[in-house]
N, C-alpha and C. Protein backbone atom coordinates (compact mmCIF):
# COMPACT_ATOMS: atom_id res chain seq x y z
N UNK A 1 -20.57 13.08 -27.32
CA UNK A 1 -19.22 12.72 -27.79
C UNK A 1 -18.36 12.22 -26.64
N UNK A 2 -18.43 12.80 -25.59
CA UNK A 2 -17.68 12.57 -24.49
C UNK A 2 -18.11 10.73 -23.58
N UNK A 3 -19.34 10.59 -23.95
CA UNK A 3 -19.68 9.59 -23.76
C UNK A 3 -19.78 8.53 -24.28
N UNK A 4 -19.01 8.75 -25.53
CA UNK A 4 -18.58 8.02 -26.81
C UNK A 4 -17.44 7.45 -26.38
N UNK A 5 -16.58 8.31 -26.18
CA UNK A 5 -15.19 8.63 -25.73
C UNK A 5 -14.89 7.13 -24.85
N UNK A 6 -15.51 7.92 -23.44
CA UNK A 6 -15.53 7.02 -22.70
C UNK A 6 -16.20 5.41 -22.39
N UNK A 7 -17.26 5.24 -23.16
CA UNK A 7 -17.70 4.37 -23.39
C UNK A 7 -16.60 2.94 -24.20
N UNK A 8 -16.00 3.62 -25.46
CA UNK A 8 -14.69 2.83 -26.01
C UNK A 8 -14.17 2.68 -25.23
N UNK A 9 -13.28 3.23 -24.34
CA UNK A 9 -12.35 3.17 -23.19
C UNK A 9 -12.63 2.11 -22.45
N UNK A 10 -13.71 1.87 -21.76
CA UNK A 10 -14.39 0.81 -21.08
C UNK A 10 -14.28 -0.38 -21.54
N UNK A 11 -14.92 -0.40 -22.64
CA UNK A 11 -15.35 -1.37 -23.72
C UNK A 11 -13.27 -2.38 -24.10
N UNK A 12 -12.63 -0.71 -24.49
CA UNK A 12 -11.42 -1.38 -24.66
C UNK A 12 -10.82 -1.84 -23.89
N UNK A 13 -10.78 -1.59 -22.57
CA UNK A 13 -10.25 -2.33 -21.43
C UNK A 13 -10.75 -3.95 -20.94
N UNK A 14 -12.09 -3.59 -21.13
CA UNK A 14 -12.53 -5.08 -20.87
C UNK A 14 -12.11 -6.36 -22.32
N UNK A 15 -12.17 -5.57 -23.65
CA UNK A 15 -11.35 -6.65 -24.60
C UNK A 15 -9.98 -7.11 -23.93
N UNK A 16 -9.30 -6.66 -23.27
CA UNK A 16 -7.80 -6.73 -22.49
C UNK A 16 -8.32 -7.62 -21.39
N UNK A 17 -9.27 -7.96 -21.17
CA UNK A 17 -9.48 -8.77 -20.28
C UNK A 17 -9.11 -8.44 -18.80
N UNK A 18 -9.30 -7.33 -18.25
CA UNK A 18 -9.90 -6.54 -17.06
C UNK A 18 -10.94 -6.44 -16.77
N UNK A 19 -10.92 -6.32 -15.64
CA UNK A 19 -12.66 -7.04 -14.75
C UNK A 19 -13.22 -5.89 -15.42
N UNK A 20 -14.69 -6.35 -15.06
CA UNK A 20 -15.83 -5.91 -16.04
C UNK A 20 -15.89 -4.75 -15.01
N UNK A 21 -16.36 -3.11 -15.18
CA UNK A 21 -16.93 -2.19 -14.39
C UNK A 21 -18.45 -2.65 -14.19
N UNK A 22 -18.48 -2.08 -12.66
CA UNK A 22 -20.06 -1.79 -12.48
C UNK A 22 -20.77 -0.71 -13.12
N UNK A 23 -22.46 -0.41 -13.30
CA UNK A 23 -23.05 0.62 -13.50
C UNK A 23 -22.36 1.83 -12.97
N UNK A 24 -22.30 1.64 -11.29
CA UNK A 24 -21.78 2.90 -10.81
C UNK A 24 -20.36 3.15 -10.98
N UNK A 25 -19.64 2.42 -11.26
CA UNK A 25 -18.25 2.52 -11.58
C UNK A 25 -18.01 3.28 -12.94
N UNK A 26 -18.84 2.76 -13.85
CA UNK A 26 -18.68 3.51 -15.02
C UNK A 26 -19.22 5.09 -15.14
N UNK A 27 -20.13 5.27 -14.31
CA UNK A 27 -20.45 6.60 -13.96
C UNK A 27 -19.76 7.27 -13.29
N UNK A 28 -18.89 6.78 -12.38
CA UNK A 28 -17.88 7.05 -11.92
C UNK A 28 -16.54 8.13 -12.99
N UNK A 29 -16.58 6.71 -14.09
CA UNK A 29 -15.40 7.14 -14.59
C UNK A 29 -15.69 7.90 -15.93
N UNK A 30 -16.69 7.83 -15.87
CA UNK A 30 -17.53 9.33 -17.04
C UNK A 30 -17.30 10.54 -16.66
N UNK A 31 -17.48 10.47 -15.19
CA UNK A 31 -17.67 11.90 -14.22
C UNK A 31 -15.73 12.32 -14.41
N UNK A 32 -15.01 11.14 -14.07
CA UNK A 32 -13.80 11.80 -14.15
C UNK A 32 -12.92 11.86 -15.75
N UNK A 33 -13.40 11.03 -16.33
CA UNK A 33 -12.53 11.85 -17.63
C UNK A 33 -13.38 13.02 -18.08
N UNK A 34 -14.79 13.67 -17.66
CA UNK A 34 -15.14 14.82 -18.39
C UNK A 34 -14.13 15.92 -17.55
N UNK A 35 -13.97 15.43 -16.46
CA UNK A 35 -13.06 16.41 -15.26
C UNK A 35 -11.55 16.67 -16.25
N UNK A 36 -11.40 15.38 -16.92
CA UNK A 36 -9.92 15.28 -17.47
C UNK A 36 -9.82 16.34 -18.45
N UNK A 37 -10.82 16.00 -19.28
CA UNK A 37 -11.29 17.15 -20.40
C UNK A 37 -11.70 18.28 -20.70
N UNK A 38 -12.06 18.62 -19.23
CA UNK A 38 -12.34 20.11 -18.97
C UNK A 38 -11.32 20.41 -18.61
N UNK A 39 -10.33 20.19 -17.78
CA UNK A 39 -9.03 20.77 -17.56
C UNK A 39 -8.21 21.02 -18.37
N UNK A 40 -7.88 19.81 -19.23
CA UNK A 40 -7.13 19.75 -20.37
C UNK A 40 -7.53 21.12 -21.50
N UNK A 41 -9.03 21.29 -21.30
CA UNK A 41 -9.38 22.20 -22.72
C UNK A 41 -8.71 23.46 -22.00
N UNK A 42 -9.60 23.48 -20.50
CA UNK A 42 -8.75 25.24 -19.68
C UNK A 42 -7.39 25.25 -19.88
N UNK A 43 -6.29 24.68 -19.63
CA UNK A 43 -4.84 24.98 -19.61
C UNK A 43 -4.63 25.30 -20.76
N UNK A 44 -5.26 24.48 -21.89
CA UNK A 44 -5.02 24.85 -23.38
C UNK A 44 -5.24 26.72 -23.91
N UNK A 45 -6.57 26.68 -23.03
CA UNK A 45 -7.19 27.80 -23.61
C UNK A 45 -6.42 29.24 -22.54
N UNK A 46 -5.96 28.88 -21.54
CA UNK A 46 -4.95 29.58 -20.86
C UNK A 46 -4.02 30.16 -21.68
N UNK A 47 -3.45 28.90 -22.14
CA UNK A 47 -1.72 29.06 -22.77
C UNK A 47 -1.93 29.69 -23.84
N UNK A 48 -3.24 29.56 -24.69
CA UNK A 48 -3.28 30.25 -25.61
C UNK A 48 -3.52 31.97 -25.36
N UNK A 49 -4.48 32.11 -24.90
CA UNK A 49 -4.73 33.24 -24.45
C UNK A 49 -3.40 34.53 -23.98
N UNK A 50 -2.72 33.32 -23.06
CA UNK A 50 -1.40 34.23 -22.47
C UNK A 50 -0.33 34.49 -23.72
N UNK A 51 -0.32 33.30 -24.82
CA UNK A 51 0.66 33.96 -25.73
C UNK A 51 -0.35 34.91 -26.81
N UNK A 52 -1.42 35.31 -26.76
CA UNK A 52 -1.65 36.30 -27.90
C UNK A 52 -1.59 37.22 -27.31
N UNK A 53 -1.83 37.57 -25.59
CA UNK A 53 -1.21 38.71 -25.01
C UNK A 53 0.13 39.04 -25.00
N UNK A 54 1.04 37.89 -24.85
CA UNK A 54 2.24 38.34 -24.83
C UNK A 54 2.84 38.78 -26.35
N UNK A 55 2.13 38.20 -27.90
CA UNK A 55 2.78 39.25 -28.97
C UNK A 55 2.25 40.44 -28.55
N UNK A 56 0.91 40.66 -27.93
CA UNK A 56 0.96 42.22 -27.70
C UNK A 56 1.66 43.07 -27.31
N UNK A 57 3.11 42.91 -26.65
CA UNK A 57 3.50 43.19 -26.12
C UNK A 57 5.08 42.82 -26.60
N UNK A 58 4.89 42.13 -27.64
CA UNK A 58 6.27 42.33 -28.58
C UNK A 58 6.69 43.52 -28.53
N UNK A 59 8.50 44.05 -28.61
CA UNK A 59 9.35 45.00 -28.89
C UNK A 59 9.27 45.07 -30.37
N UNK A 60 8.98 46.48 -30.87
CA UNK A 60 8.56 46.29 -32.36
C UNK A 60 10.02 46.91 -32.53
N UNK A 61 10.91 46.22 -33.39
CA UNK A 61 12.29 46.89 -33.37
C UNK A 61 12.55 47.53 -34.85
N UNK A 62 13.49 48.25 -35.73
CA UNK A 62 13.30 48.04 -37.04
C UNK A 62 14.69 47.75 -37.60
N UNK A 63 15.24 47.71 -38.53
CA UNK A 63 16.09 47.18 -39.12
C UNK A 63 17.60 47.57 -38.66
N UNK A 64 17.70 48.76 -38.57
CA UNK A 64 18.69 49.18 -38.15
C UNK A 64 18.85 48.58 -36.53
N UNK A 65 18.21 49.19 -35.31
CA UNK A 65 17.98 47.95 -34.49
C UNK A 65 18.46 46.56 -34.49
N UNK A 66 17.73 45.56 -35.64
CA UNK A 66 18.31 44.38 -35.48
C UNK A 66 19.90 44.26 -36.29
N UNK A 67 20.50 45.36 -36.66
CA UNK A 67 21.93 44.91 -37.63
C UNK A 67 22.30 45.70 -35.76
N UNK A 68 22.28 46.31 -35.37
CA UNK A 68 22.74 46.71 -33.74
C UNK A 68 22.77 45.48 -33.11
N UNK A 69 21.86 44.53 -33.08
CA UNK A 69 21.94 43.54 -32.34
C UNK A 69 22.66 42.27 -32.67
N UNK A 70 22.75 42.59 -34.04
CA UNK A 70 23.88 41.71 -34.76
C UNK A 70 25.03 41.71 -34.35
N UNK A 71 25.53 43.04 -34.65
CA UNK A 71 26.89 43.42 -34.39
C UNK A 71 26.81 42.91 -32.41
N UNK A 72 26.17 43.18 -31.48
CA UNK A 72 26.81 43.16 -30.69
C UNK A 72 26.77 41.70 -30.13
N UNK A 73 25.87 40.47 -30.68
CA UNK A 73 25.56 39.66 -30.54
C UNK A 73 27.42 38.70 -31.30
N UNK A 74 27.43 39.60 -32.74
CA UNK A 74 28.99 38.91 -32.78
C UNK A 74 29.90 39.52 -31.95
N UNK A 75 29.98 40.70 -31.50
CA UNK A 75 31.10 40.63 -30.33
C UNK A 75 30.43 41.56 -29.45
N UNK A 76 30.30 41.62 -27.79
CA UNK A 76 29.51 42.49 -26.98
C UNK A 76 30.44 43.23 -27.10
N UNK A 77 31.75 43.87 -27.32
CA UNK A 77 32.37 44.36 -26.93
C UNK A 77 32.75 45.49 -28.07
N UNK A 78 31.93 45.52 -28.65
CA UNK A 78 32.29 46.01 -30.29
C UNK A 78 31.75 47.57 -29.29
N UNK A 79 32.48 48.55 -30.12
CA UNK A 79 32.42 50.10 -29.58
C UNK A 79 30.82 50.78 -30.22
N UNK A 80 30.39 51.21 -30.10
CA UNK A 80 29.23 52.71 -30.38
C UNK A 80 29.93 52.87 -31.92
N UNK A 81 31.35 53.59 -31.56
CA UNK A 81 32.13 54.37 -33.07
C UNK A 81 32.18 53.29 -33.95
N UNK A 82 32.59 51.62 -33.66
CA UNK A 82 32.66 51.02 -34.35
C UNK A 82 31.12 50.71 -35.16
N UNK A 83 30.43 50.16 -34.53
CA UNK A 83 29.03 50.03 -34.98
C UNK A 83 28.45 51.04 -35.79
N UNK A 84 28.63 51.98 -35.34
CA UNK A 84 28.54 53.47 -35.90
C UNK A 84 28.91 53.30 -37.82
N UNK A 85 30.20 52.88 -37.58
CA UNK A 85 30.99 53.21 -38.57
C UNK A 85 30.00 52.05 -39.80
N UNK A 86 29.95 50.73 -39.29
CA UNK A 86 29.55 49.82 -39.64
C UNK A 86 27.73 50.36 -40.70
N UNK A 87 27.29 50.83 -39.83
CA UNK A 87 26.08 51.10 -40.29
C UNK A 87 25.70 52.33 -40.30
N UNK A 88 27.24 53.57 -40.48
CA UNK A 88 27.03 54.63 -41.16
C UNK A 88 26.12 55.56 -40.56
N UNK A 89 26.07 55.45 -38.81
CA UNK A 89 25.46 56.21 -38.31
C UNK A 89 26.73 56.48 -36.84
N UNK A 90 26.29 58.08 -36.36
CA UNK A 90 26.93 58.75 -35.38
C UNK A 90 27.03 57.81 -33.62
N UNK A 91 28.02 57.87 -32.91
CA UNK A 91 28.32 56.85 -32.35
C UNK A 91 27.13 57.31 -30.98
N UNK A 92 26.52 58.86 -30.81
CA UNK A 92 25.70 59.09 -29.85
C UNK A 92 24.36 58.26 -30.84
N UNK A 93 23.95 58.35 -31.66
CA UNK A 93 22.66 57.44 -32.32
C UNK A 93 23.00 56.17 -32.42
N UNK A 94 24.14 55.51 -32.12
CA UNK A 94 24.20 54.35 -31.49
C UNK A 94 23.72 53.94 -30.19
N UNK A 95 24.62 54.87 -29.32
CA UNK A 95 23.98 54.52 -28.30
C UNK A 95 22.58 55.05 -27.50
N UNK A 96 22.57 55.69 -28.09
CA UNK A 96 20.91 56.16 -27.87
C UNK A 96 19.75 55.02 -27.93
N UNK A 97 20.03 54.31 -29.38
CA UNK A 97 19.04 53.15 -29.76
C UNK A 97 19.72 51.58 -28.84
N UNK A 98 21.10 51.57 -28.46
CA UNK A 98 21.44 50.49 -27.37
C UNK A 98 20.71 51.24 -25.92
N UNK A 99 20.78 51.82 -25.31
CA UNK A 99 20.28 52.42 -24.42
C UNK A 99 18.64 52.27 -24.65
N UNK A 100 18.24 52.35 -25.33
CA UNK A 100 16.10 51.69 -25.33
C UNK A 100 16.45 50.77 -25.43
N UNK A 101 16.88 49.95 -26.25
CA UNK A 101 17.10 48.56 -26.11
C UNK A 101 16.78 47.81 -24.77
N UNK A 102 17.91 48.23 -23.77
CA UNK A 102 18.30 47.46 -22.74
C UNK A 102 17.09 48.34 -21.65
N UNK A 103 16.59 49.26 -21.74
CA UNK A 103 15.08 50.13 -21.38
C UNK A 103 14.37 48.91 -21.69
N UNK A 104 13.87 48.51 -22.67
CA UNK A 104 12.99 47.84 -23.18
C UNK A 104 12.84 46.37 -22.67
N UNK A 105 14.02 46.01 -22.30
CA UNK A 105 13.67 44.26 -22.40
C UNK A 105 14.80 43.39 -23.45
N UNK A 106 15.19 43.94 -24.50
CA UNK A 106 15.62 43.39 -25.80
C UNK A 106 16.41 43.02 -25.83
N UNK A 107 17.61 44.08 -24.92
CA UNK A 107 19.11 43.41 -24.16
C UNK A 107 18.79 43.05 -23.10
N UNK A 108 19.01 41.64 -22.45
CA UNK A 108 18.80 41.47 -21.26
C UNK A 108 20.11 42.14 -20.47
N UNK A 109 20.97 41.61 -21.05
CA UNK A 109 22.60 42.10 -20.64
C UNK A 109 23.89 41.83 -21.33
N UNK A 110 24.68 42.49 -20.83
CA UNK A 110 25.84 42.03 -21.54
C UNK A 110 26.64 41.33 -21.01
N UNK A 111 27.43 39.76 -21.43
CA UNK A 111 28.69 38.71 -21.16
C UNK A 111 29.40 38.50 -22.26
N UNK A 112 30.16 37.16 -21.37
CA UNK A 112 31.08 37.21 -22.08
C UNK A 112 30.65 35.55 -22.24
N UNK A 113 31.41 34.50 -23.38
CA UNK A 113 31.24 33.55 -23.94
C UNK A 113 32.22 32.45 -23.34
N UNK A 114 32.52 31.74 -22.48
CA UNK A 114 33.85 30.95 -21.57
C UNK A 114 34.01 29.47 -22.48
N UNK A 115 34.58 29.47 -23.16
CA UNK A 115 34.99 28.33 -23.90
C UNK A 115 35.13 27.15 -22.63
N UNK A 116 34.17 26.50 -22.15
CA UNK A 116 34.07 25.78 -20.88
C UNK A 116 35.25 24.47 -20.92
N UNK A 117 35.59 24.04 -21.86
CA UNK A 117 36.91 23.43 -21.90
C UNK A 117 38.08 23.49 -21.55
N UNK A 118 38.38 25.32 -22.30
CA UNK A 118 39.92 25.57 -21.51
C UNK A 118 39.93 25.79 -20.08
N UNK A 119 38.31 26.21 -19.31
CA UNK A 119 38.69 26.19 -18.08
C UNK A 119 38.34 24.71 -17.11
N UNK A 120 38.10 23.97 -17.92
CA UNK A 120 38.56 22.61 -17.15
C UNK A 120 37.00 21.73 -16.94
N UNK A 121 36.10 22.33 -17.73
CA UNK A 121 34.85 21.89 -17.55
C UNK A 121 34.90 20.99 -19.35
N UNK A 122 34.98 19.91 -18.92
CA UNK A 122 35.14 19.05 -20.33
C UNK A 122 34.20 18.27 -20.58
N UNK A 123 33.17 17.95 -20.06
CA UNK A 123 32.46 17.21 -19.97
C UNK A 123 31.43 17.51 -19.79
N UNK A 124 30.44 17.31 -21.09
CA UNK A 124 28.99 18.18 -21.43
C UNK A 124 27.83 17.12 -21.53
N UNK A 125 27.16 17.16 -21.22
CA UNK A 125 25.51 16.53 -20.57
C UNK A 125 24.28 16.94 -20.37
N UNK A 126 23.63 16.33 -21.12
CA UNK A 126 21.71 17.00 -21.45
C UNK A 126 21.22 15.56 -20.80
N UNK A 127 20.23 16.65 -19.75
CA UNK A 127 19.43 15.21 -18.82
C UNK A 127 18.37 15.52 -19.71
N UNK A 128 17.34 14.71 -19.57
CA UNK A 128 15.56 14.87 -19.88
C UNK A 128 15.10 14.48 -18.50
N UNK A 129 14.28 15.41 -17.68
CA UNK A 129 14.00 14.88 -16.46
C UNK A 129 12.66 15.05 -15.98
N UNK A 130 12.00 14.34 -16.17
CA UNK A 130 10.34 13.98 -15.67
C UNK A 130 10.26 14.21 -13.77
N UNK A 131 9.50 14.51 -13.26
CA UNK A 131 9.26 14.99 -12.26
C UNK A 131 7.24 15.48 -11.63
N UNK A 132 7.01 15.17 -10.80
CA UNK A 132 5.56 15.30 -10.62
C UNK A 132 5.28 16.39 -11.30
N UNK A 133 4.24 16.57 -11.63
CA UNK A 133 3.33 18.23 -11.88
C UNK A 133 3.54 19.26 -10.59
N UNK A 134 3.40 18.51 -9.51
CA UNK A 134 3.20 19.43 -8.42
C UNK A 134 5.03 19.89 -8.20
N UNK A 135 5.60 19.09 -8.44
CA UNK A 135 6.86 19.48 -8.05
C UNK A 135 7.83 20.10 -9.06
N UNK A 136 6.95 20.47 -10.07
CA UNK A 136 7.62 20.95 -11.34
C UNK A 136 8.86 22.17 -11.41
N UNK A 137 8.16 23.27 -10.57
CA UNK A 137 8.77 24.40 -10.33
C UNK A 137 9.97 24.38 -9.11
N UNK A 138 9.18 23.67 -8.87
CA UNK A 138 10.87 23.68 -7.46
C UNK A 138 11.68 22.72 -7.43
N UNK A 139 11.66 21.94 -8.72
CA UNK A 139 12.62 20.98 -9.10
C UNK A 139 13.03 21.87 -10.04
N UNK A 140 12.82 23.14 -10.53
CA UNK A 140 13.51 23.56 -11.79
C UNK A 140 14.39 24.64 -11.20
N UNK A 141 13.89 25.41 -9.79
CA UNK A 141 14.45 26.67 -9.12
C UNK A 141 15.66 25.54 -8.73
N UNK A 142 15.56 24.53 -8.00
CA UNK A 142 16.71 23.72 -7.44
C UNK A 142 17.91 23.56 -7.85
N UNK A 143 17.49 22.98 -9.14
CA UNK A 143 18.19 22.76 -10.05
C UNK A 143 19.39 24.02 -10.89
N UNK A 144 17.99 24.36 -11.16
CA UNK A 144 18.94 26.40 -11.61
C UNK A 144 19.90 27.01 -10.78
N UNK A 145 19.65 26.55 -9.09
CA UNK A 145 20.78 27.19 -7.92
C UNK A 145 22.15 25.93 -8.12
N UNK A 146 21.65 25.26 -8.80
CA UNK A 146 23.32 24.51 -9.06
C UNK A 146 24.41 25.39 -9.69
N UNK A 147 25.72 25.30 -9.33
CA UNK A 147 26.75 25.65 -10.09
C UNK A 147 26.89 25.11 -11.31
N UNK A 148 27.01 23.46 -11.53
CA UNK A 148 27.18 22.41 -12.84
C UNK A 148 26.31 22.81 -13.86
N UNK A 149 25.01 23.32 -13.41
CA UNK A 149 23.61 23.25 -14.19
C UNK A 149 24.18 25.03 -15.13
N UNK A 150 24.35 24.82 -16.18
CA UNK A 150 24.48 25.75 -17.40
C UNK A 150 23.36 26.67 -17.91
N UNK A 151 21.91 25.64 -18.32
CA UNK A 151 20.76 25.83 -18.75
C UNK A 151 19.94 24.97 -17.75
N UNK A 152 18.40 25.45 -17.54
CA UNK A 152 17.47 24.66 -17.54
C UNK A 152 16.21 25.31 -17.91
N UNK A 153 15.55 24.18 -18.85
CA UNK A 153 14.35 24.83 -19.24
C UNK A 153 13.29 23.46 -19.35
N UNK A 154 11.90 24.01 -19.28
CA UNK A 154 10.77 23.42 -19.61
C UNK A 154 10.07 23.17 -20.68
N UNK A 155 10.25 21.67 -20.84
CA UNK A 155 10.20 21.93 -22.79
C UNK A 155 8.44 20.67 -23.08
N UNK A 156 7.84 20.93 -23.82
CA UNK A 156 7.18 20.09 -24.46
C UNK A 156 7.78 18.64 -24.69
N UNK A 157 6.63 17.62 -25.07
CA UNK A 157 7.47 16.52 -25.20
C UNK A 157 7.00 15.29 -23.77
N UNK A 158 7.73 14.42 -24.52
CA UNK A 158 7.70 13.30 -22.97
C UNK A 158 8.49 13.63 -21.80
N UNK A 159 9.77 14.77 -22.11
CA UNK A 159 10.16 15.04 -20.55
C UNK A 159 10.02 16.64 -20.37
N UNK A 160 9.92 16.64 -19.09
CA UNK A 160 9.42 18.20 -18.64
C UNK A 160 10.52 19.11 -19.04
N UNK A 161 11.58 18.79 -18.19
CA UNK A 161 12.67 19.81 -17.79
C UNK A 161 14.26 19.22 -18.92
N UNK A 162 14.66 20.31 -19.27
CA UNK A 162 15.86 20.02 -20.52
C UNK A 162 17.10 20.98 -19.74
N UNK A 163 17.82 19.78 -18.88
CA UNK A 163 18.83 20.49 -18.41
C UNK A 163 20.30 20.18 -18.87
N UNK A 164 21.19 21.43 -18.77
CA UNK A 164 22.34 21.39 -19.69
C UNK A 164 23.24 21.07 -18.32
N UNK A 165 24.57 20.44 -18.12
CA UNK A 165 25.41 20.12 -16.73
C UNK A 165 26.90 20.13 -17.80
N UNK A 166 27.23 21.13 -16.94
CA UNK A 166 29.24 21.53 -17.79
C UNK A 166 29.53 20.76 -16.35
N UNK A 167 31.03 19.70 -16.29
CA UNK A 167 31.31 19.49 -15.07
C UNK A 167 33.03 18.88 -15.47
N UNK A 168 33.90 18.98 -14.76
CA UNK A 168 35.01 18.41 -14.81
C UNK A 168 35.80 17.48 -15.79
N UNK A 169 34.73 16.23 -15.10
CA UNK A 169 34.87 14.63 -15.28
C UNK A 169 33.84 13.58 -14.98
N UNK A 170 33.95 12.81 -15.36
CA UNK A 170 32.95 12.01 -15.44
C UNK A 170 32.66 11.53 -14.30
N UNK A 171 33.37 11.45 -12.87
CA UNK A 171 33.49 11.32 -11.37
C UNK A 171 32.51 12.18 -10.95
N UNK A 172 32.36 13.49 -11.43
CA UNK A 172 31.60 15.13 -11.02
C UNK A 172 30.33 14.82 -11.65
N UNK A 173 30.04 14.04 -13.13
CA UNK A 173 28.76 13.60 -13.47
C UNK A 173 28.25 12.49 -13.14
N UNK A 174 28.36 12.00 -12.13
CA UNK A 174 28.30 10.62 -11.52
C UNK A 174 27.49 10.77 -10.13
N UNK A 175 28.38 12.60 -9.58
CA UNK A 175 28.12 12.57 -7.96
C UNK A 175 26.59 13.60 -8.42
N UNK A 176 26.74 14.14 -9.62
CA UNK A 176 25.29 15.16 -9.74
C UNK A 176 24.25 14.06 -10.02
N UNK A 177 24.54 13.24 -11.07
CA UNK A 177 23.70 12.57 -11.19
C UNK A 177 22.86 11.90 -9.80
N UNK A 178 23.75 11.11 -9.24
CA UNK A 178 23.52 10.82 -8.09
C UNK A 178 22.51 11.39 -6.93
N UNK A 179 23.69 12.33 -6.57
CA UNK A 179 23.59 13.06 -5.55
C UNK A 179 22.29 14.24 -5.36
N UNK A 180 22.04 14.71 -6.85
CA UNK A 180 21.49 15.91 -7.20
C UNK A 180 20.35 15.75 -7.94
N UNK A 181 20.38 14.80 -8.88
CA UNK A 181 19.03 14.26 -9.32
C UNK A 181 18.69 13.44 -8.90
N UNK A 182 18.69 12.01 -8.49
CA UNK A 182 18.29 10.81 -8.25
C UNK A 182 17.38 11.17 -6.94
N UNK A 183 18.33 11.97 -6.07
CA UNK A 183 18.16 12.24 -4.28
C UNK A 183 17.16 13.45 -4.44
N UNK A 184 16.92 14.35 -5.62
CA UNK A 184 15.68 15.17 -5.17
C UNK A 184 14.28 15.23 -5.34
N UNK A 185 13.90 15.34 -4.38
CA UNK A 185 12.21 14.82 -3.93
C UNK A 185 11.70 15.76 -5.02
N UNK A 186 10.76 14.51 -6.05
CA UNK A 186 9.85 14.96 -7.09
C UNK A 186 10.43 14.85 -8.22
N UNK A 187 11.21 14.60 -8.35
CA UNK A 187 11.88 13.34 -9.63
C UNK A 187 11.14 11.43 -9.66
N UNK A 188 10.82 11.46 -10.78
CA UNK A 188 10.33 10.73 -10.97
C UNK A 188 11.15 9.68 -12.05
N UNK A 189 11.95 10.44 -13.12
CA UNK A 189 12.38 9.40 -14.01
C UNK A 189 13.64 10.68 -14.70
N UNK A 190 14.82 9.98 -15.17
CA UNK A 190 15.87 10.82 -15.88
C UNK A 190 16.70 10.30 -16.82
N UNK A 191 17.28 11.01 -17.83
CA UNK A 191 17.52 10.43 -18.73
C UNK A 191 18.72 11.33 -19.67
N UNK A 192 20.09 10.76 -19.79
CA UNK A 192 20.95 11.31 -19.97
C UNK A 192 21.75 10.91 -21.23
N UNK A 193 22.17 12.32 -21.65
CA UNK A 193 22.51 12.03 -22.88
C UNK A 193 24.66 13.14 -22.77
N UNK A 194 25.53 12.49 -23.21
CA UNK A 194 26.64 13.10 -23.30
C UNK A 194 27.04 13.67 -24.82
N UNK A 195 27.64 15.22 -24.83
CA UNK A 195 27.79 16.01 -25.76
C UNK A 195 29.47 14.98 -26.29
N UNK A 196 29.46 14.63 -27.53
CA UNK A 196 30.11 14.20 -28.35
C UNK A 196 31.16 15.21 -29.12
N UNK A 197 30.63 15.88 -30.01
CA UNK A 197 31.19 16.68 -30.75
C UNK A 197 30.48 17.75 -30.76
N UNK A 198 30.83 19.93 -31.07
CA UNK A 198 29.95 20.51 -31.14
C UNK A 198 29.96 20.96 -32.60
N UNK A 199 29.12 20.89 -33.03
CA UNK A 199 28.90 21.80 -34.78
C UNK A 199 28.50 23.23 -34.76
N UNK A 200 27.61 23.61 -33.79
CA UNK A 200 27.35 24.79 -33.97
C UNK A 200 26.94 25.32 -32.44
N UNK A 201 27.64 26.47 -32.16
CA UNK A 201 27.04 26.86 -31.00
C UNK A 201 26.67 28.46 -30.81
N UNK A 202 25.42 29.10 -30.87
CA UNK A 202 25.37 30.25 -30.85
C UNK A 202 24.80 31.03 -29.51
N UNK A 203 25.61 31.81 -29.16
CA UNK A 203 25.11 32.15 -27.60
C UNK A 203 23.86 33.68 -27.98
N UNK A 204 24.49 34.37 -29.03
CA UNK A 204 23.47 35.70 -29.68
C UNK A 204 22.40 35.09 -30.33
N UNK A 205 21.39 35.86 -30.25
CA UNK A 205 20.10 35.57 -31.40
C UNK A 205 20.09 36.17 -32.89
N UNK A 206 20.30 35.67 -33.82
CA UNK A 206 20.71 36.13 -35.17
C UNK A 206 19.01 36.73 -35.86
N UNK A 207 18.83 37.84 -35.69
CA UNK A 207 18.01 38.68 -36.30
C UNK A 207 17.94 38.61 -37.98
């Protein structure tokens, strides 16, 4: 099959009218797309592997739990007594079950929500930013030590990295762009998009 594979490949390149391969050239390039294909299957079979370990290792929470995480997800600031009251349980068995929680993993922590407008950050921006393989991770730590930079994450898709930039004015998205993406080694290609209007924004996870 693999020699199927590659054989079309050949075949289709030379309909394009690219010089013809030699014998050894084509053996050549047998040897390296099976290389392509063996890698490709390992990372696959990696990623898979690592997420059926990691449901193992899901927080099994139960209902009461997730209306706890409700409530504090609509306001962190909501009391034990209040919650309590809410779901008809004592404000120490509140916090008993917030207390494993944040034991566990489930709360990472508690903030607060900064309406980034009234404090003068008006101007919202999602890059898509392609960058080598090799330089993947330390274009993303880089990036993350920015002040401007809100979010960054690694997403599926044609671009690697999905970064969020709160900044002033459009002068301040001009000098990051610039200054901060264009100028760091292992960027390869970027691509920017400006926040218009917001419809929905949820900072809690709705259980």
């Amino acid at each position: 099959m693999l020699l199927g594979v590659a054989g079309n490949q050949i075949k289709s390149n030379q309909r394009r009218g690219e010089l013809l391969l030699t014998v050894p050239e084509q053996r050549q390039r047998l040897k390296q797309t099976g290389k392509t294909i063996d890698a490709i299957w390992l990372t696959c079979f990696l990623k898979h592997l690592s997420g059926a370990l990691a449901a193992e290792q899901i927080m099994k929470i139960d209902d009461t739990d997730r209306k706890i995480l409700d409530c504090l997800a609509e306001d962190g600031r909501m009391s034990y007594v209040d919650i309590g009251k809410r779901l008809n349980l004592s404000r120490v068995s509140i916090r008993e079950r917030v207390q494993q929680l944040v034991k566990n993993g489930v709360i990472e922590k508690f903030g607060v929500v900064i309406n980034s407008e009234l404090v003068g950050k008006t101007v919202s921006a999602f890059f898509e930013v392609e960058c080598e393989p090799s330089a993947l991770l330390s274009v993303a730590r880089n990036l993350s030590k920015n002040q401007s930079v809100a979010s960054c994450y690694q997403m599926t898709g044609p671009s690697m990295l999905h970064v969020h930039v709160l900044v002033e004015d459009f002068h301040q998205l001009e000098n990051f762009t610039n200054k901060e993406l264009y100028s760091m080694k292992g960027i390869t290609s970027v691509n920017s998009h400006i926040l218009l209007r917001r419809f929905k924004s949820r900072s809690g996870l709705k259980l």
